[in-house]
PDB file of N, CA and C in Angstrom:
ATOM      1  N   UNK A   1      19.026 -11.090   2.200  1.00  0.00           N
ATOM      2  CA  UNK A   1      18.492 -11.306   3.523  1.00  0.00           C
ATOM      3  C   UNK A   1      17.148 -12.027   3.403  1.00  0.00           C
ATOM      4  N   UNK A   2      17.019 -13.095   4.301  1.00  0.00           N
ATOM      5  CA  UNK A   2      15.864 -13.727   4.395  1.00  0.00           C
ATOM      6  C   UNK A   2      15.392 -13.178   5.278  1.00  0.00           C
ATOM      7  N   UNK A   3      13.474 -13.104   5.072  1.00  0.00           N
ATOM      8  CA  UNK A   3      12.695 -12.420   6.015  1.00  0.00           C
ATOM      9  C   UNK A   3      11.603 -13.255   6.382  1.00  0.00           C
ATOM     10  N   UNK A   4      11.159 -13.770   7.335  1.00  0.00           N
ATOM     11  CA  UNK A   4       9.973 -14.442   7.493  1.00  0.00           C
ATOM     12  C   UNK A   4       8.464 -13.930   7.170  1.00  0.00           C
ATOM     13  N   UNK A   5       8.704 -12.399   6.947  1.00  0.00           N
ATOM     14  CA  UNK A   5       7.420 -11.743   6.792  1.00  0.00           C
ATOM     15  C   UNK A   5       8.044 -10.785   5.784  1.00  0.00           C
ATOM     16  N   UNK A   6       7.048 -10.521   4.499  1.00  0.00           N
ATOM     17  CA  UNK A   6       7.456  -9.307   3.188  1.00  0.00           C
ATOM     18  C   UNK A   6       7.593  -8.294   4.172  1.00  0.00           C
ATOM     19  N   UNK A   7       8.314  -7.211   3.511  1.00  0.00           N
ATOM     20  CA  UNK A   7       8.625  -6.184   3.834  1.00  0.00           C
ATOM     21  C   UNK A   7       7.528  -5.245   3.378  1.00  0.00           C
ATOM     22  N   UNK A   8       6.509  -4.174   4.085  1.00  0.00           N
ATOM     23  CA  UNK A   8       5.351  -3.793   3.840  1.00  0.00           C
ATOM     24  C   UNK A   8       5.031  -2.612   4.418  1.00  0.00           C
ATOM     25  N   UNK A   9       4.852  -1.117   3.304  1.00  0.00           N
ATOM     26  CA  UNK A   9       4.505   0.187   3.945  1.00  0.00           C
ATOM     27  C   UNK A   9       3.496   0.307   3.267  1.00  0.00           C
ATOM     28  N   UNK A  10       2.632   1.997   3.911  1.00  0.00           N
ATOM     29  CA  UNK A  10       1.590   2.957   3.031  1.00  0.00           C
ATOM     30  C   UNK A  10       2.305   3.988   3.508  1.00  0.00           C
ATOM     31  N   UNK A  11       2.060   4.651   2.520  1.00  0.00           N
ATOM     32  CA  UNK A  11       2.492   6.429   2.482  1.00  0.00           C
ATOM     33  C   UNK A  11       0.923   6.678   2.000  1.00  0.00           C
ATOM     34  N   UNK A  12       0.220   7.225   3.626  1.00  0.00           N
ATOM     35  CA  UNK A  12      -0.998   8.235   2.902  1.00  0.00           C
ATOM     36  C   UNK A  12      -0.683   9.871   2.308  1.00  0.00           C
ATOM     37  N   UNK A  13       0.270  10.408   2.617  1.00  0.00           N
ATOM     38  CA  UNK A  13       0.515  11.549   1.891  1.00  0.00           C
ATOM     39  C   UNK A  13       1.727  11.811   1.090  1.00  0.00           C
ATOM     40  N   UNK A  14       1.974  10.672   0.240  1.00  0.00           N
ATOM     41  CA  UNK A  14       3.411  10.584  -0.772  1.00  0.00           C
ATOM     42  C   UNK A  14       3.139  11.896  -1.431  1.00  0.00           C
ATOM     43  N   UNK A  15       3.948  11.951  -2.206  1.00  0.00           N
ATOM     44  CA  UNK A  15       4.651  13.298  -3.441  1.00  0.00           C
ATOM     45  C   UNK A  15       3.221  13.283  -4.486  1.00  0.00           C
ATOM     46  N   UNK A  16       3.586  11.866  -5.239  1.00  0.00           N
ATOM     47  CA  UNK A  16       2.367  11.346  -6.236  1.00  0.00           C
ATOM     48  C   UNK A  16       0.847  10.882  -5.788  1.00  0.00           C
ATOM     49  N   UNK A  17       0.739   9.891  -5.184  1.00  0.00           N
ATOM     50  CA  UNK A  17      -0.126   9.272  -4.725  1.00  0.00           C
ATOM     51  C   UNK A  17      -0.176   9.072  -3.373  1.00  0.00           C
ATOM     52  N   UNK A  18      -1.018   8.362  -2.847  1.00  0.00           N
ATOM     53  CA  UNK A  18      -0.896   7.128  -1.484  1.00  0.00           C
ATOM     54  C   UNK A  18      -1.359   6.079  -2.241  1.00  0.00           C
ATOM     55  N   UNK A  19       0.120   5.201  -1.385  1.00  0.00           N
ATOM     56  CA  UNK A  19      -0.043   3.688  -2.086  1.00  0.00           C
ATOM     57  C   UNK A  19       0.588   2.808  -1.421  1.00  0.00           C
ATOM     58  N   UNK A  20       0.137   1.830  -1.295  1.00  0.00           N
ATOM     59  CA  UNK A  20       0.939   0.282  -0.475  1.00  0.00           C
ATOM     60  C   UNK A  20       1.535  -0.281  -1.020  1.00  0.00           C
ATOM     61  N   UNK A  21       2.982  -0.747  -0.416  1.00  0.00           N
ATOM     62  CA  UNK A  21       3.892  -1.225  -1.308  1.00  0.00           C
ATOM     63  C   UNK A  21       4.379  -2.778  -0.069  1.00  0.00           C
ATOM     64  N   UNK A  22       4.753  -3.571  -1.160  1.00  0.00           N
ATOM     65  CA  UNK A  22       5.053  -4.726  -0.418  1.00  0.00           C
ATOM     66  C   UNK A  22       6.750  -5.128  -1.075  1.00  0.00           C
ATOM     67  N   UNK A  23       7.476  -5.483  -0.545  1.00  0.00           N
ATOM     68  CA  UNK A  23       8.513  -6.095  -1.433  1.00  0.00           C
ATOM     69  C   UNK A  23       8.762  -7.365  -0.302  1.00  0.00           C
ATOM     70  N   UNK A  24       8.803  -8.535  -1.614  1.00  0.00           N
ATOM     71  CA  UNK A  24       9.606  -9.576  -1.243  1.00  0.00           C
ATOM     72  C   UNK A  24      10.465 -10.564  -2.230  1.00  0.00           C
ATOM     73  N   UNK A  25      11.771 -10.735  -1.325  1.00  0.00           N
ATOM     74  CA  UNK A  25      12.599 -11.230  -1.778  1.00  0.00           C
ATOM     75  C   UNK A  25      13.174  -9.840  -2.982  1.00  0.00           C
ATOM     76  N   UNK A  26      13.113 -10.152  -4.155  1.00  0.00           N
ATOM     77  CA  UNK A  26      13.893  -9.547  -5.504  1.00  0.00           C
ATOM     78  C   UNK A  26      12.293  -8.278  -6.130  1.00  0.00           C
ATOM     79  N   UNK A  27      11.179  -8.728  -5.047  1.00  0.00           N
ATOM     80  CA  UNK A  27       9.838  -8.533  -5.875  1.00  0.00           C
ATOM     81  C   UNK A  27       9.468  -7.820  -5.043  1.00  0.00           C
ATOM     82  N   UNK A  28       8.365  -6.620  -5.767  1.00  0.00           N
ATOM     83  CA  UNK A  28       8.003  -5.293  -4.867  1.00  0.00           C
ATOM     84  C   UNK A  28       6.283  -4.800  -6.284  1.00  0.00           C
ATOM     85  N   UNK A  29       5.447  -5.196  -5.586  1.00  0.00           N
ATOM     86  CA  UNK A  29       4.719  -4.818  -5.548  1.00  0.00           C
ATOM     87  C   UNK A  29       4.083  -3.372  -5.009  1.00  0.00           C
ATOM     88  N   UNK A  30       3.325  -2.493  -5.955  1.00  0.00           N
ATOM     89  CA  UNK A  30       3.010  -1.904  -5.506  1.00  0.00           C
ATOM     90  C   UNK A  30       1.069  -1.365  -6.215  1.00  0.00           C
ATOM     91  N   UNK A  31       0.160  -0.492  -5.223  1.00  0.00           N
ATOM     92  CA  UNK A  31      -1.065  -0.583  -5.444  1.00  0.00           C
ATOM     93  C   UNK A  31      -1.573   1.206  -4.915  1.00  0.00           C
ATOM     94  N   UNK A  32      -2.100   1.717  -5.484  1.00  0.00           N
ATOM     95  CA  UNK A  32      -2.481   3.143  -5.405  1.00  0.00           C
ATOM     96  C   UNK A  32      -3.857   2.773  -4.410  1.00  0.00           C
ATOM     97  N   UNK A  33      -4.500   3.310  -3.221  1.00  0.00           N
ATOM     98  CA  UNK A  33      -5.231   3.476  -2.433  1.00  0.00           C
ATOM     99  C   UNK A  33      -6.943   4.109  -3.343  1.00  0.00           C
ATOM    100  N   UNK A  34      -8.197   3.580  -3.978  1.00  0.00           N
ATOM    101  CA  UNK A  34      -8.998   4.256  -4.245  1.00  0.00           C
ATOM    102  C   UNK A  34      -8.851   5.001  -5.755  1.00  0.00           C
ATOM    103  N   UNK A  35      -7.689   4.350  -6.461  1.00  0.00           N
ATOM    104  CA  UNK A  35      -7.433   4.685  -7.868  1.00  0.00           C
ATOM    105  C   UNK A  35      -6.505   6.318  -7.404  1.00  0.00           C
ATOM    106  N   UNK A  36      -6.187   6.515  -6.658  1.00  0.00           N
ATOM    107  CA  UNK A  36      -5.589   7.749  -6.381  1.00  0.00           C
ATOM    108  C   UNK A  36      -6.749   8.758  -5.392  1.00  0.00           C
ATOM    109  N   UNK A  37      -8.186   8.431  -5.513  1.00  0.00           N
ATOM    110  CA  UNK A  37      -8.827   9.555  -4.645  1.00  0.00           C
ATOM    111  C   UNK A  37      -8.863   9.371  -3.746  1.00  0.00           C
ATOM    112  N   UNK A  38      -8.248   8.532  -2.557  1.00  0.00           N
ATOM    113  CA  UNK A  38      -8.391   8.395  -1.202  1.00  0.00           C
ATOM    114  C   UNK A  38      -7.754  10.113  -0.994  1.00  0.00           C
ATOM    115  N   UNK A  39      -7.892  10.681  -0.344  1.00  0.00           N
ATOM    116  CA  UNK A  39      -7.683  12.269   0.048  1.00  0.00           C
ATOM    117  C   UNK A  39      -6.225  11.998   1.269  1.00  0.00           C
ATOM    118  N   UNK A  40      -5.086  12.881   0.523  1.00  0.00           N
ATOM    119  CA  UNK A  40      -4.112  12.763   1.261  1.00  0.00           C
ATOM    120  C   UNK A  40      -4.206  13.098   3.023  1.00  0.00           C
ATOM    121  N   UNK A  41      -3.833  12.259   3.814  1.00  0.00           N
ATOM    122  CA  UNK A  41      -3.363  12.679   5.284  1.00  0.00           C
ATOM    123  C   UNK A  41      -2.279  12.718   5.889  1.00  0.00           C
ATOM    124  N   UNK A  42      -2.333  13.285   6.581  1.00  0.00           N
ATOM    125  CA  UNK A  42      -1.063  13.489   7.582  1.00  0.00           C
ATOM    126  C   UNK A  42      -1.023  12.320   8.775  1.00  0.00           C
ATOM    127  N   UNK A  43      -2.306  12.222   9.124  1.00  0.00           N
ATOM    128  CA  UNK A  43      -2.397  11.031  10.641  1.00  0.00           C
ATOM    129  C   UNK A  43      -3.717  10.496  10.038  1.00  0.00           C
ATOM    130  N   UNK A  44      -3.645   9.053  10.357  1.00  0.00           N
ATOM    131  CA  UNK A  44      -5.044   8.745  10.605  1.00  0.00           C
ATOM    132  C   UNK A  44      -5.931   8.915  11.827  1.00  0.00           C
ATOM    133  N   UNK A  45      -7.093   9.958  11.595  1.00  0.00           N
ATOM    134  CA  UNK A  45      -7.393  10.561  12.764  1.00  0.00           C
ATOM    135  C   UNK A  45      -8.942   9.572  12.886  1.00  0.00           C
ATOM    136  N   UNK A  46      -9.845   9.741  14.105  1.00  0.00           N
ATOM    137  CA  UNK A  46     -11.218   9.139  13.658  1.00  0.00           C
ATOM    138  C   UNK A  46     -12.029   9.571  12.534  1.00  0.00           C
ATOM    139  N   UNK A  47     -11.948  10.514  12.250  1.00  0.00           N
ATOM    140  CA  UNK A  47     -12.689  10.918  11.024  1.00  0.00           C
ATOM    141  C   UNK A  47     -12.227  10.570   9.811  1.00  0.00           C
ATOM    142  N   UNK A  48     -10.855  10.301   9.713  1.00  0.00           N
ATOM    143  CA  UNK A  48     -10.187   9.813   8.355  1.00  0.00           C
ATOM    144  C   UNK A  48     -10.295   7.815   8.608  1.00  0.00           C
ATOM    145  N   UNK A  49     -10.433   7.912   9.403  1.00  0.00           N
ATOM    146  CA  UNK A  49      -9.743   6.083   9.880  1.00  0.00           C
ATOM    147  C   UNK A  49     -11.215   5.000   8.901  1.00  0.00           C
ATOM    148  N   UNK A  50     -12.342   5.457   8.863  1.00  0.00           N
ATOM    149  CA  UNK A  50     -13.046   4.798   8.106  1.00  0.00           C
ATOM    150  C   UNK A  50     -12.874   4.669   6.818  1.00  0.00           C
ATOM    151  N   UNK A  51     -12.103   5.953   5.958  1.00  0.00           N
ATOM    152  CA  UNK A  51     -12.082   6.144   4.577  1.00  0.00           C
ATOM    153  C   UNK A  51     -10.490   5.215   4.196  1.00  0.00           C
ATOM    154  N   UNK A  52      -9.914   4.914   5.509  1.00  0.00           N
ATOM    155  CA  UNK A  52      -8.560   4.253   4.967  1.00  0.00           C
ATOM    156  C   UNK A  52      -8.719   3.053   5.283  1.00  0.00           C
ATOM    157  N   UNK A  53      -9.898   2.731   6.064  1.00  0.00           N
ATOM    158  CA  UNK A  53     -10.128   1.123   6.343  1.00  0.00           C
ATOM    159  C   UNK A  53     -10.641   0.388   5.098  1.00  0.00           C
ATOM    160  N   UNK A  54     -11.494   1.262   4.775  1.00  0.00           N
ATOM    161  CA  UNK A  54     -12.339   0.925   3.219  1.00  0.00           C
ATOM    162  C   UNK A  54     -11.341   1.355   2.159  1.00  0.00           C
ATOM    163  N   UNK A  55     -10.693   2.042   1.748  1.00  0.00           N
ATOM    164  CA  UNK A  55      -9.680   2.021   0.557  1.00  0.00           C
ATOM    165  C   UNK A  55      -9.317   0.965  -0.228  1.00  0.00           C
ATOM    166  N   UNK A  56      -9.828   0.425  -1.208  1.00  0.00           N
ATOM    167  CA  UNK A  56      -9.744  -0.309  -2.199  1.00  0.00           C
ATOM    168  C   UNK A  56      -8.156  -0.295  -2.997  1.00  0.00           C
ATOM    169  N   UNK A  57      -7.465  -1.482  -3.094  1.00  0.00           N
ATOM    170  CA  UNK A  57      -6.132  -1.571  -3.511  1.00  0.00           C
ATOM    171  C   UNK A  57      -6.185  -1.779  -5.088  1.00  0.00           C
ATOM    172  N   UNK A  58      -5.751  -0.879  -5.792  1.00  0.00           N
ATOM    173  CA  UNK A  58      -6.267  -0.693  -7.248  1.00  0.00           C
ATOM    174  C   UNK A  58      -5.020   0.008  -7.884  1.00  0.00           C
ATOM    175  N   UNK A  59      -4.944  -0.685  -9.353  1.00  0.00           N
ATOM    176  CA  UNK A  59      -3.728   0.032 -10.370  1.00  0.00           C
ATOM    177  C   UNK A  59      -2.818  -0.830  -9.668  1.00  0.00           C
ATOM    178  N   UNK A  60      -2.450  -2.179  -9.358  1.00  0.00           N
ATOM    179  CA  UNK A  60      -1.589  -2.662  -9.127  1.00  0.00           C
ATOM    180  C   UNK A  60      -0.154  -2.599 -10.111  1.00  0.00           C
ATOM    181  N   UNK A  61       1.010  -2.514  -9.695  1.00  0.00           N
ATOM    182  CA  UNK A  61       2.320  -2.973 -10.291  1.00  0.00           C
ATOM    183  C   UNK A  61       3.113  -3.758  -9.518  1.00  0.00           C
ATOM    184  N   UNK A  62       3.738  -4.675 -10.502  1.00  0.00           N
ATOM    185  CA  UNK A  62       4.831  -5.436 -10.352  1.00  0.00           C
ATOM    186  C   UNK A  62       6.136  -4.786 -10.464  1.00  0.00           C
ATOM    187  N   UNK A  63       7.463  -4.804 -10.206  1.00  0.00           N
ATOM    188  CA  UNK A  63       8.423  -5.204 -10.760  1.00  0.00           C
ATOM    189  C   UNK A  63       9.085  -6.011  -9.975  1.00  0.00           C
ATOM    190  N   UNK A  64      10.258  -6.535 -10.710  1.00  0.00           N
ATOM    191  CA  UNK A  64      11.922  -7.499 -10.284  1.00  0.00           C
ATOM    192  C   UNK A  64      13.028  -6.701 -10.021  1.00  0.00           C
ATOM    193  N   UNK A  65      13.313  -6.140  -9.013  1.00  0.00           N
ATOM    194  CA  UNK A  65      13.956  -5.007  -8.715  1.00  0.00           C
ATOM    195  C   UNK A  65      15.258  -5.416  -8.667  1.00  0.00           C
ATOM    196  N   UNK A  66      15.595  -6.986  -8.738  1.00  0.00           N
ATOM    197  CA  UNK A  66      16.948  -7.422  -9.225  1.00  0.00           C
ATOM    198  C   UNK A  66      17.880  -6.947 -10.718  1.00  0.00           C
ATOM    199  N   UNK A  67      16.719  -6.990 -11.361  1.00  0.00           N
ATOM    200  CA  UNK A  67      16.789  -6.481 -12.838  1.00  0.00           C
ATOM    201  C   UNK A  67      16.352  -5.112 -13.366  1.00  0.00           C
ATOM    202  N   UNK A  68      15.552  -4.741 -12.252  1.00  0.00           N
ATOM    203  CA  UNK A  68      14.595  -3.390 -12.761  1.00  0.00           C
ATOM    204  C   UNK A  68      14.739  -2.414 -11.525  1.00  0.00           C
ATOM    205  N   UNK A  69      15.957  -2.126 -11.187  1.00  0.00           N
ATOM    206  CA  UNK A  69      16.227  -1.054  -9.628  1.00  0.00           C
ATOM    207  C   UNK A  69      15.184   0.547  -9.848  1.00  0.00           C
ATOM    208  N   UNK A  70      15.487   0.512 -11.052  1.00  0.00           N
ATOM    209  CA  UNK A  70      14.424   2.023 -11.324  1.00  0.00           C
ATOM    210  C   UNK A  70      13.083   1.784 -11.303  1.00  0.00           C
ATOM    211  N   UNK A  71      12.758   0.686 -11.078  1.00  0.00           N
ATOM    212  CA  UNK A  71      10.839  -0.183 -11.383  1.00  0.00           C
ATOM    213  C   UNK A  71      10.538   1.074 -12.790  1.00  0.00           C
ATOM    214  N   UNK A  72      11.342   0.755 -14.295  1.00  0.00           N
ATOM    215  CA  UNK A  72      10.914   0.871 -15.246  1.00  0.00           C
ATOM    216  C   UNK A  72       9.843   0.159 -16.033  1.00  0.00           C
ATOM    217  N   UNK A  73       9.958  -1.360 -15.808  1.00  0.00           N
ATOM    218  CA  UNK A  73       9.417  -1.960 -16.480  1.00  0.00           C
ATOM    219  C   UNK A  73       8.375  -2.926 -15.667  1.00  0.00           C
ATOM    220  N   UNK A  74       6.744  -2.312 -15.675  1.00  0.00           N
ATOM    221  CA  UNK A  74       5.358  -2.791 -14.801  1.00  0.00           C
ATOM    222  C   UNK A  74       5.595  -4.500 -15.533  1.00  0.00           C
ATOM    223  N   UNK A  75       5.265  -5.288 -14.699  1.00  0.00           N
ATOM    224  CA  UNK A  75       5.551  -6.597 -14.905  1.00  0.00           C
ATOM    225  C   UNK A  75       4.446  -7.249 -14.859  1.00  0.00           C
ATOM    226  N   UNK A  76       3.561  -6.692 -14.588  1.00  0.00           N
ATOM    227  CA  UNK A  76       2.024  -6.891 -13.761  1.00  0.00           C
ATOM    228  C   UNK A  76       1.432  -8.144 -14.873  1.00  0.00           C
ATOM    229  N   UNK A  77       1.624  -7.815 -16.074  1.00  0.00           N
ATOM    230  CA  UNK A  77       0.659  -8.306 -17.534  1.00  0.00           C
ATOM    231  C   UNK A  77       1.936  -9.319 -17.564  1.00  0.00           C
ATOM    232  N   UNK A  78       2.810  -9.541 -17.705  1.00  0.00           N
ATOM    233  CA  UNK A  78       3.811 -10.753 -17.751  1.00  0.00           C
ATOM    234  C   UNK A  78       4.072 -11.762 -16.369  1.00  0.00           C
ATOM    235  N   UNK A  79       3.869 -11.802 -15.499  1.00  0.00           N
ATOM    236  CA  UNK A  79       3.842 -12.705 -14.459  1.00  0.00           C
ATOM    237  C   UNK A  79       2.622 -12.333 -13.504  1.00  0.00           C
ATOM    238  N   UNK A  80       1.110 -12.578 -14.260  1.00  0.00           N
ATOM    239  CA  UNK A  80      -0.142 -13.045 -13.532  1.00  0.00           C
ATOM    240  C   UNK A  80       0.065 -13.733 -12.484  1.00  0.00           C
ATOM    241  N   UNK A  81       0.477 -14.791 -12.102  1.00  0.00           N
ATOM    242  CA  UNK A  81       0.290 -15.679 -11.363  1.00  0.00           C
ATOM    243  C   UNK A  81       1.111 -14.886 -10.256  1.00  0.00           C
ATOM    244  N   UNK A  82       2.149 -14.775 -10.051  1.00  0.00           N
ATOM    245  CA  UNK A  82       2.886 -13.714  -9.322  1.00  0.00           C
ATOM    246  C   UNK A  82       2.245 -12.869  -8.493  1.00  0.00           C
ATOM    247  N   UNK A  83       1.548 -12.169  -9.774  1.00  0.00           N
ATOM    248  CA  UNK A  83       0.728 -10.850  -9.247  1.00  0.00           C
ATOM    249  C   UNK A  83      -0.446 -11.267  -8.749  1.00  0.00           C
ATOM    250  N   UNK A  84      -1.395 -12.381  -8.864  1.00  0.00           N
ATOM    251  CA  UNK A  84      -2.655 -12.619  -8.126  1.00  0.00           C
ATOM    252  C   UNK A  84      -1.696 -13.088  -6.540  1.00  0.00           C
ATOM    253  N   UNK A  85      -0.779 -13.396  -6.650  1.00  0.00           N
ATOM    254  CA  UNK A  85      -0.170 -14.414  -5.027  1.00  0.00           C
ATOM    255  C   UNK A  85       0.248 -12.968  -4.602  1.00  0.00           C
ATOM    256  N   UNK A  86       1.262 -12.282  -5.039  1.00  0.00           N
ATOM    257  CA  UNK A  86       1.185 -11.055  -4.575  1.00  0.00           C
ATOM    258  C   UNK A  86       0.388 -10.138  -3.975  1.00  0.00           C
ATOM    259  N   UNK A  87      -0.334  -9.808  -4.500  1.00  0.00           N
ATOM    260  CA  UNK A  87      -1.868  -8.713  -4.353  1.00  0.00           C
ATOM    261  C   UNK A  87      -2.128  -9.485  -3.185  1.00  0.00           C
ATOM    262  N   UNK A  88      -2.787 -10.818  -3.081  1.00  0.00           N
ATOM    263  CA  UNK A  88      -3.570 -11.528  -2.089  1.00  0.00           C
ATOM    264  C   UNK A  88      -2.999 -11.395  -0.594  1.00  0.00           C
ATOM    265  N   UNK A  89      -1.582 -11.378  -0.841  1.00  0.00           N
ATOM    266  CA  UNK A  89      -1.229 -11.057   0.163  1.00  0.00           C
ATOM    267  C   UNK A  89      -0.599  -9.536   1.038  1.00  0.00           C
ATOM    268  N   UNK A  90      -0.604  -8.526  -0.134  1.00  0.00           N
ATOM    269  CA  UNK A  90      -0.597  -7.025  -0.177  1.00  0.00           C
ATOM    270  C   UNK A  90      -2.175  -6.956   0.822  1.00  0.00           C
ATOM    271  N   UNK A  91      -2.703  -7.465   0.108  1.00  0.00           N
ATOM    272  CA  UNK A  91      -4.450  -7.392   0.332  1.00  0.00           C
ATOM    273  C   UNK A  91      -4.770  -7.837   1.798  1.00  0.00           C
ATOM    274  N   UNK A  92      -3.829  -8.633   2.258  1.00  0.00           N
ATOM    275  CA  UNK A  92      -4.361  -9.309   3.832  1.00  0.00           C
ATOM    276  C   UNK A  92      -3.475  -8.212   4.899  1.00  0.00           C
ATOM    277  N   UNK A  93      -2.209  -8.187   4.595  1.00  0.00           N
ATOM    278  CA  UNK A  93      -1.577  -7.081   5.344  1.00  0.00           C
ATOM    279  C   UNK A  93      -1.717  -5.642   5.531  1.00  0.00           C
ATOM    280  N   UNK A  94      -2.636  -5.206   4.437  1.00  0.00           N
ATOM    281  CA  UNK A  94      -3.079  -3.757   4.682  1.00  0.00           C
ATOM    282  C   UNK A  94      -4.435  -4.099   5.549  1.00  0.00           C
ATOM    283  N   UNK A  95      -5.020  -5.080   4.773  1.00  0.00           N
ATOM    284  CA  UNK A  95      -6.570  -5.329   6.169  1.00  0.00           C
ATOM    285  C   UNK A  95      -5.709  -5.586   7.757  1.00  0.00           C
ATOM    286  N   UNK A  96      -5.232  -6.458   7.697  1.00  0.00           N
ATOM    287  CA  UNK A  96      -4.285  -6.380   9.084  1.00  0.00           C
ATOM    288  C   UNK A  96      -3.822  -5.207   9.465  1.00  0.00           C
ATOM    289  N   UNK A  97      -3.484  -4.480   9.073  1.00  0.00           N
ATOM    290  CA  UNK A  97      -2.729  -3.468   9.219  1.00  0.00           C
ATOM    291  C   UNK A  97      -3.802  -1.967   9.673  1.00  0.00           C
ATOM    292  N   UNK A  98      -4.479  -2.265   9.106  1.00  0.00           N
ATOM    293  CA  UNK A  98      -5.759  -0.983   9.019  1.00  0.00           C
ATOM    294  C   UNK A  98      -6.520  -1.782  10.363  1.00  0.00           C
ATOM    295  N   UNK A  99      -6.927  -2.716  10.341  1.00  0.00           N
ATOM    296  CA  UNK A  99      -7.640  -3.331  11.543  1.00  0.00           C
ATOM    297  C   UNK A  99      -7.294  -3.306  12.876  1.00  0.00           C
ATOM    298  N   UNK A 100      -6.164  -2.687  12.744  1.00  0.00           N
ATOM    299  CA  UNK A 100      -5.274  -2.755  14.305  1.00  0.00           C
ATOM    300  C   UNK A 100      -4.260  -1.907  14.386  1.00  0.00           C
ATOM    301  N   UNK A 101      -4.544  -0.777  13.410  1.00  0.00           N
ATOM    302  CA  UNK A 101      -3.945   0.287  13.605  1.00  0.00           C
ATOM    303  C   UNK A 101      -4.030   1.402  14.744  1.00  0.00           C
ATOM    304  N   UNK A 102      -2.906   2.235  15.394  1.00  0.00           N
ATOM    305  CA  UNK A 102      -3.214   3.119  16.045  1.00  0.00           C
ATOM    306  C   UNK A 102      -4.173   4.182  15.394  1.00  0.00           C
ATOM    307  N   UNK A 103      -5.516   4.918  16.138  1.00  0.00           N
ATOM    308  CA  UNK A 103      -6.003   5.875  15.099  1.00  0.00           C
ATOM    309  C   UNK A 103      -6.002   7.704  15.969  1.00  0.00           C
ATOM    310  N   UNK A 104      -5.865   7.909  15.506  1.00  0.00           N
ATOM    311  CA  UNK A 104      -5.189   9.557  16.570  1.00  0.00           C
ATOM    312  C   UNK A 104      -6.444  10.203  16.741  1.00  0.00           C
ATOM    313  N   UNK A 105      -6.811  10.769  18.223  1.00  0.00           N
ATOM    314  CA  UNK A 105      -7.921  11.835  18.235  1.00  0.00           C
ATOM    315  C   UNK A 105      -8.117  12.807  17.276  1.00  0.00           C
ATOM    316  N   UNK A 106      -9.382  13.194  16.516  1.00  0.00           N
ATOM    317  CA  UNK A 106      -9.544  14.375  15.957  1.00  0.00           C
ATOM    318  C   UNK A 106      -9.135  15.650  16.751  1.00  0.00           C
ATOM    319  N   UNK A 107      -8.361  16.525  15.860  1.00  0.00           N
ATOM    320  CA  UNK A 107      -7.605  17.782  16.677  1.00  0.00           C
ATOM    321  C   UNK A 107      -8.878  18.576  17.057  1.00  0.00           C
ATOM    322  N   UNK A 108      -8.749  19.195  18.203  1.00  0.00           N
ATOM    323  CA  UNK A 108      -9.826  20.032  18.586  1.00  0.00           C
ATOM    324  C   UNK A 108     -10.370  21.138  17.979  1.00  0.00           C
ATOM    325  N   UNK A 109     -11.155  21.327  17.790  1.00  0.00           N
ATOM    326  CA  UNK A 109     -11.475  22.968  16.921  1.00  0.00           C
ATOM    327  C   UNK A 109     -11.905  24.003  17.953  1.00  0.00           C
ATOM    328  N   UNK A 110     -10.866  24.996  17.864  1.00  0.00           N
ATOM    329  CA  UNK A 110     -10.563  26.425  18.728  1.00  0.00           C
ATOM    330  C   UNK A 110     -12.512  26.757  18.958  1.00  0.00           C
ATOM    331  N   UNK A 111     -12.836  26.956  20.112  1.00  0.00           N
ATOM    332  CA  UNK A 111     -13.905  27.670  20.767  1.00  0.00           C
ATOM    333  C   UNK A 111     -13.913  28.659  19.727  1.00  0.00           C
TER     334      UNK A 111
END
């Protein structure tokens, strides 16, 4: 399937990490939020929404998920060029994405 735009999530409260993942075409990038310490959430609320705007995209991986369905083999150190065009654009869609995100009221705290 052709897509005019990569295919592009964050999971702030995954299993392992929170991390942004991009796939396009055969290729799926992926980048851990803050080296892993961004602090897991459930919603981005106002009090969390600054720490996920600023989250630094770090520990990048590659794979070719044509060849590599299990993403065994990080590709990152074998197709540089890939991975700088990649990232750059991982890198504009999470700023897009964070910039114009819905951000949820802080829950009230009981009287």
């Amino acid at each position: 399937m052709k897509r005019s735009r990569p295919l592009f999530w964050v999971y702030y409260h995954a299993f392992n990490d929170q991390v942004v993942a991009m796939r396009e075409g055969s290729w799926k990038i992926l980048a851990r939020l803050d080296g892993g310490s961004l602090p897991k959430i459930n919603n981005v609320t106002e009090a969390t929404a600054p720490g996920v705007r600023q989250a630094k995209l770090t520990d990048v991986s590659l794979y070719n998920l044509a060849v590599d369905i299990g993403e065994a083999t990080d590709l990152a150190g074998a197709e540089t060029k890939r991975l700088r065009e990649m990232s750059a654009k991982l890198e504009k869609l999470y700023r897009e994405m964070t910039r114009t995100m819905y951000v949820w009221p802080d829950p009230k705290q009981p009287d």
